[in-house]
Protein backbone atom coordinates (compact mmCIF):
# COMPACT_ATOMS: atom_id res chain seq x y z
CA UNK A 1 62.75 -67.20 -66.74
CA UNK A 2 62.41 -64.32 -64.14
CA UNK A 3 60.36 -65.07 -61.01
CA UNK A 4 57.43 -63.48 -59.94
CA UNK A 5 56.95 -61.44 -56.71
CA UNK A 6 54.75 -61.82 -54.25
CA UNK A 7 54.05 -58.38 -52.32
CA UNK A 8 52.08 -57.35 -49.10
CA UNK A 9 50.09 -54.70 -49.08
CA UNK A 10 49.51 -52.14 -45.91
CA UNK A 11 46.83 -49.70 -46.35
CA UNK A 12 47.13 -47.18 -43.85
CA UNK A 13 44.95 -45.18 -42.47
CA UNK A 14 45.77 -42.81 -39.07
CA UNK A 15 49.10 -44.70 -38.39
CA UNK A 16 46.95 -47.79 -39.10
CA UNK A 17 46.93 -50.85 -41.16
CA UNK A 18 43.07 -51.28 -42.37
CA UNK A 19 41.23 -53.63 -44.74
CA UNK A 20 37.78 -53.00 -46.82
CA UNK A 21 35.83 -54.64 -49.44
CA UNK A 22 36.16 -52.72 -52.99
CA UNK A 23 37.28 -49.43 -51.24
CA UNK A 24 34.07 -49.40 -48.41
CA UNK A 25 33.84 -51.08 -45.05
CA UNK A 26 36.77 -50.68 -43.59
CA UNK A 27 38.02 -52.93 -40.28
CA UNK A 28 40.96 -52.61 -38.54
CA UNK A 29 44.04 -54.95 -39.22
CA UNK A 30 46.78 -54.07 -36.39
CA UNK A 31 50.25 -51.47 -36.30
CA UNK A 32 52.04 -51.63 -39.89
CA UNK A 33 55.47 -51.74 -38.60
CA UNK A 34 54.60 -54.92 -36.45
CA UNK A 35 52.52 -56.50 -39.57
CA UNK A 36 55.02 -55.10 -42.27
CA UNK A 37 58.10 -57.27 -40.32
CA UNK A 38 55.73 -60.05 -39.88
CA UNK A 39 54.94 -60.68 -44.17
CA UNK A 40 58.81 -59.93 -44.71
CA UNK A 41 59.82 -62.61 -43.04
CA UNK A 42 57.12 -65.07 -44.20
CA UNK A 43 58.70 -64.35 -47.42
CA UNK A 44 56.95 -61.65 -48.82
CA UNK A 45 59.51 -60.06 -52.07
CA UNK A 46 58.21 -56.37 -51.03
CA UNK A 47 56.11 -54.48 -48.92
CA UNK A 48 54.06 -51.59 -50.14
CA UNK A 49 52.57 -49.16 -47.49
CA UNK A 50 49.56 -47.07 -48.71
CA UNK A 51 48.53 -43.94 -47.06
CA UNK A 52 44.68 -44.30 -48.81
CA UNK A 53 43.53 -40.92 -47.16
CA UNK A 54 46.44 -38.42 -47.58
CA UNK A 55 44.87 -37.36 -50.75
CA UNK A 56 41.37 -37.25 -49.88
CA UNK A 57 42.38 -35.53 -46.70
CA UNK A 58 44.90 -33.17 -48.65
CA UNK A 59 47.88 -33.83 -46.26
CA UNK A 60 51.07 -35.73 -47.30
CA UNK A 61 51.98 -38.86 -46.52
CA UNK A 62 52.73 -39.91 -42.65
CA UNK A 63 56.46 -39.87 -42.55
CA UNK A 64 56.95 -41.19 -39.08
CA UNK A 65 54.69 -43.92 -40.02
CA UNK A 66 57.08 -44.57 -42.98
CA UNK A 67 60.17 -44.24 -40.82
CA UNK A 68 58.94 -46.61 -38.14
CA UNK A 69 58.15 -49.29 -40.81
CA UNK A 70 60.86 -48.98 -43.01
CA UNK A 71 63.41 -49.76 -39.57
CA UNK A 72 61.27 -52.79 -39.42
CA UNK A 73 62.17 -54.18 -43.37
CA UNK A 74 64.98 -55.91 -45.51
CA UNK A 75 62.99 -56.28 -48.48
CA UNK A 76 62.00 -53.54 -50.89
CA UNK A 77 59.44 -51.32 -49.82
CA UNK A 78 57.41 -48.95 -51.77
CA UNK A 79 55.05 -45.74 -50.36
CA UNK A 80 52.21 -44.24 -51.92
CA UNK A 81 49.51 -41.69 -50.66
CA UNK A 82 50.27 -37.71 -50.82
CA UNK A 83 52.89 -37.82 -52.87
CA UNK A 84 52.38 -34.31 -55.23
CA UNK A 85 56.05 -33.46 -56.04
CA UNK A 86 59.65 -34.41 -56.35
CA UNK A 87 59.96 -33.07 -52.93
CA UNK A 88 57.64 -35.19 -51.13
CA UNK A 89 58.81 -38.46 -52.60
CA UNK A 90 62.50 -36.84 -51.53
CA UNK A 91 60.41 -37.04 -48.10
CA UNK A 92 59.94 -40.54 -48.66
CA UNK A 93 62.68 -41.70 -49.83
CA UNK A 94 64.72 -40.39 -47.32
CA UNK A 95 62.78 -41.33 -44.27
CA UNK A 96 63.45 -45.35 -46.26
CA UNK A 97 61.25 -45.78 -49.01
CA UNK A 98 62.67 -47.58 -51.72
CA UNK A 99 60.00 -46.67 -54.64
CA UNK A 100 57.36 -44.11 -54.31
CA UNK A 101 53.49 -44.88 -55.71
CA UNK A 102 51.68 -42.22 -57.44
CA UNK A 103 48.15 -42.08 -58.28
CA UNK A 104 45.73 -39.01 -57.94
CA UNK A 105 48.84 -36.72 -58.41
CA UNK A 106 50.40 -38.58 -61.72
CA UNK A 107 46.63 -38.20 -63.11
CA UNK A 108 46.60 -34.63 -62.20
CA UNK A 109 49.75 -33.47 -63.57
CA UNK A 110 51.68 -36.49 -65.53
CA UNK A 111 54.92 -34.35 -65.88
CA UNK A 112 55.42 -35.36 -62.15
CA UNK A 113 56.08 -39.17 -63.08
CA UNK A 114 59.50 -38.12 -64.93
CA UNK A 115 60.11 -35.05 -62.33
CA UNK A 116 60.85 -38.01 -60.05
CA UNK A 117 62.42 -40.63 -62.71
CA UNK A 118 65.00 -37.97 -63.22
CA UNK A 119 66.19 -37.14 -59.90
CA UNK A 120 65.42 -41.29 -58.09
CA UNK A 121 65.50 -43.55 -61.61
CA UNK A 122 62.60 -45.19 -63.42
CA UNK A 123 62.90 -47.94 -60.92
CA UNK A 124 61.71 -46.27 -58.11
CA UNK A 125 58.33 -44.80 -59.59
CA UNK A 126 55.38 -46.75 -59.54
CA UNK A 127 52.02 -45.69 -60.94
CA UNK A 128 49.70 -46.60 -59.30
CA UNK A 129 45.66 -47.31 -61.48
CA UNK A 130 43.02 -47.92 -59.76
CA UNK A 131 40.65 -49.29 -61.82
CA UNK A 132 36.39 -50.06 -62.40
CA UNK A 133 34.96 -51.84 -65.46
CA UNK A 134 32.58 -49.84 -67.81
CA UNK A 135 29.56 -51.20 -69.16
CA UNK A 136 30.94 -52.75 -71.97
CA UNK A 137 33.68 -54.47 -69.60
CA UNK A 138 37.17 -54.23 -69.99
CA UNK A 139 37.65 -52.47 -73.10
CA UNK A 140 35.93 -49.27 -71.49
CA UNK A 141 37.57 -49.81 -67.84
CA UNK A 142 37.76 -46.16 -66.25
CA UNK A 143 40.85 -44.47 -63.99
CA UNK A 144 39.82 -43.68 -60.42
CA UNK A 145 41.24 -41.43 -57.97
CA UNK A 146 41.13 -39.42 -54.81
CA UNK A 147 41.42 -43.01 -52.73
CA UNK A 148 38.86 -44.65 -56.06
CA UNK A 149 36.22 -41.94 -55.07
CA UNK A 150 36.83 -39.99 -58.36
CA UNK A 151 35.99 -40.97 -61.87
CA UNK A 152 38.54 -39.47 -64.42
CA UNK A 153 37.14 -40.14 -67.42
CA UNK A 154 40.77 -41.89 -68.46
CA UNK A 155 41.09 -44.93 -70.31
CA UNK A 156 42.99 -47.75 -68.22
CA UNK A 157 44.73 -49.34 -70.68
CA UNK A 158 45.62 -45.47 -72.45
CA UNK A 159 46.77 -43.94 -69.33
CA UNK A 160 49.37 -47.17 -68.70
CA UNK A 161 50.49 -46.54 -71.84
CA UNK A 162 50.91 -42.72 -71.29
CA UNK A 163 52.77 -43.55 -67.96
CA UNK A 164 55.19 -45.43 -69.14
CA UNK A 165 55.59 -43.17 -72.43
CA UNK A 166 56.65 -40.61 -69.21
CA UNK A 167 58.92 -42.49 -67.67
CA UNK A 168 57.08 -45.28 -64.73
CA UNK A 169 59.06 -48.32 -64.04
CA UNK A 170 56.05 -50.46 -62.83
CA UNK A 171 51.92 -49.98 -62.79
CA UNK A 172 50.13 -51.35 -59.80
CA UNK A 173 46.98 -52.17 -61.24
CA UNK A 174 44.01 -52.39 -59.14
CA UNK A 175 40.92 -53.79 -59.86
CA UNK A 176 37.84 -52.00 -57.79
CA UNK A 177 35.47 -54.65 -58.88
CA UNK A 178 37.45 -57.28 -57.03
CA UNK A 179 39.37 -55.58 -54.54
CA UNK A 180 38.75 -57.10 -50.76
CA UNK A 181 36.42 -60.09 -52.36
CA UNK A 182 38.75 -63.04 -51.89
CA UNK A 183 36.94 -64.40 -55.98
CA UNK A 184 40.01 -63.90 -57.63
CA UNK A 185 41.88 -61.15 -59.54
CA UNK A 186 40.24 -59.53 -62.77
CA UNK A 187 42.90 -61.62 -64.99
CA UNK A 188 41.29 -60.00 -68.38
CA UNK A 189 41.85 -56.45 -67.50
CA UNK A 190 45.56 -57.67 -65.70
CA UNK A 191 46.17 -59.19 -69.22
CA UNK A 192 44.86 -56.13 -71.36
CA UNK A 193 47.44 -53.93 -69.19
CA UNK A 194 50.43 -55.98 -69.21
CA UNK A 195 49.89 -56.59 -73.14
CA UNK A 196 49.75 -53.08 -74.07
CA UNK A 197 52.99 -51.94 -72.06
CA UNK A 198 56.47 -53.16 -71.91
CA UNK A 199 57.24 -52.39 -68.03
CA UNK A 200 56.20 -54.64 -64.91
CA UNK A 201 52.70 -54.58 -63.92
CA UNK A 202 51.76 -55.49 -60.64
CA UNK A 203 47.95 -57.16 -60.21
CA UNK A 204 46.04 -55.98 -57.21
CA UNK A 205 42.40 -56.08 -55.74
CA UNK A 206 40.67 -59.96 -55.04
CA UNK A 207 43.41 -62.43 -53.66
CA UNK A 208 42.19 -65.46 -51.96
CA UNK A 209 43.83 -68.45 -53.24
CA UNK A 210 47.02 -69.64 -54.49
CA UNK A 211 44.99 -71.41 -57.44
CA UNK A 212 44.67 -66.86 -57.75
CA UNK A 213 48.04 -65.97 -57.72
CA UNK A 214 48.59 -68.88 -60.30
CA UNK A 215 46.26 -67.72 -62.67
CA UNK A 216 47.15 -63.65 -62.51
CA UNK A 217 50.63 -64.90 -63.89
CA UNK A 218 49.87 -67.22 -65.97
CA UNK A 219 46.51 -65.97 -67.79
CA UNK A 220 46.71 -62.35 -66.36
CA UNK A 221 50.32 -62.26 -67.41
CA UNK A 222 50.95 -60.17 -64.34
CA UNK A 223 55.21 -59.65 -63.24
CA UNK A 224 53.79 -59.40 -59.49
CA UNK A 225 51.46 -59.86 -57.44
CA UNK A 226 50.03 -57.93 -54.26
CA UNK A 227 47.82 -59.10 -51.29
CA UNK A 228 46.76 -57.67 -47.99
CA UNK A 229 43.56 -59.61 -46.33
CA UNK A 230 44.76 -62.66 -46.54
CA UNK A 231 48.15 -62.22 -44.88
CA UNK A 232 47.08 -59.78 -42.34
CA UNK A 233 44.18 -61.65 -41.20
CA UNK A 234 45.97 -65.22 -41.23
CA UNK A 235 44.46 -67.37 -44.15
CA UNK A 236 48.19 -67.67 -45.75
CA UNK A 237 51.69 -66.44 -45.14
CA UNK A 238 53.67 -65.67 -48.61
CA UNK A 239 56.24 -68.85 -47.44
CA UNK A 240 53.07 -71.11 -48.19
CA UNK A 241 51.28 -69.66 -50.78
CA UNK A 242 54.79 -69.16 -52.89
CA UNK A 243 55.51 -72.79 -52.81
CA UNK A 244 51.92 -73.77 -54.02
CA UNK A 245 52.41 -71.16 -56.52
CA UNK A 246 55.06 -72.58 -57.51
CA UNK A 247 53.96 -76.24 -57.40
CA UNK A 248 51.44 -74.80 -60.03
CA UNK A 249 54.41 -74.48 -62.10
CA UNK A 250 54.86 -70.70 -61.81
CA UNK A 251 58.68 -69.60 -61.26
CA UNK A 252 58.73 -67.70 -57.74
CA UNK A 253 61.65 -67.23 -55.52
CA UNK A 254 61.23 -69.43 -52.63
CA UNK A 255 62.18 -68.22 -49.33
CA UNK A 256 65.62 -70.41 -47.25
């Protein structure tokens, strides 16, 4: 049975890592290189650095920000934020991104997602859904963008489908609804996503327990898993929340 990942998430804004509570209150949570080393080797599988006001902003992603953390890694590490072309992720990649994260841009022009498949491999694009329930719940759960300040209109569940129809290797799925509250993941909509598509989907937005993580793999069905208030801010490490994960009876590579 393949083992699920555990990632750490950096949300950066101005060359630094912050934290809010469904997309609004934002605090500060220290330099991303420093905190990007520190999850890595507290076991973390990957690190995923998101620049959450490139697009908002309409500049591209901070690529000495990028460079600086990337020195910092040996695990896989994904950037998102200002990424509109096969050029910029080229950016990316070459300053040491090893997957790029598209959002507002795949939305805006979907053709982009296999622009970049075809010149970096399926493997390294990640789309990335942020995501807010309707009123009727899941089954009408709406596509944000612009940093979740935009409504699209777009289905969640038909735009992961379309996505991987063009070509993404993973979704990171947000939930709005839970992001930053520490209640747990939205396992139903995690579930609906991962059901309907055949590539890995990555559950994001309302970590605050391993009893969490647990449940977003087993009931959510989720391939990965990503966190960023509680490791930043010191209520776990991914060392001991993979081997109560794991003590739950979920496989997870456990680090030496």
């Amino acid at each position: 049975m393949l083992t699920k990942r555990i990632i750490a998430c950096l949300d950066v804004r101005g060359g630094r890592v912050v934290k809010g509570i469904q997309f609004l209150d934002i605090v500060d949570a220290g330099d991303p290189a420093e905190l990007a080393h520190r999850h890595a080797a507290a076991g973390a599988d990957e690190i995923v650095l998101l620049d959450i006001t490139a697009t908002h902003e309409g500049r591209g992603t901070l690529i000495d920000t990028v460079k600086r953390t990337a020195a910092t890694l040996f695990v896989p590490f994904t950037v998102g934020g200002g990424i509109r072309s096969a050029e910029d992720a080229e950016a990316v990649f070459t300053a040491g991104a090893d997957k790029v994260s598209i959002n507002s841009s795949a939305i805006a022009r979907p053709e982009l997602i296999g622009e970049i498949g075809a010149s970096f491999g399926a493997q390294a694009v990640i789309v990335a859904i942020d995501a807010r329930r309707g009123e009727r719940g899941v089954s009408d759960a709406e596509v944000y963008v612009s940093g979740g300040r935009k409504p699209t209109g777009r289905g969640v569940v038909e735009w992961a489908k379309e996505a991987e129809q063009r070509g993404a290797g993973e979704i990171l799925l947000t939930s709005m609804d839970t992001d930053g509250m520490r209640n747990g993941f939205d396992c139903e909509l995690t579930r609906a996503v991962s059901e309907a598509v055949q590539i890995p989907v990555i559950a994001s937005g309302g970590a605050g327990s391993a009893a969490h993580f647990a449940e977003v793999f087993t009931v959510g069905k989720a391939d990965a898993a990503l966190a960023a208030s509680i490791f930043h801010f010191g209520v776990t490490d991914s060392r001991a929340l993979k081997a109560e994960v794991a003590a739950a009876g979920v496989p997870m590579r456990l680090p030496c």
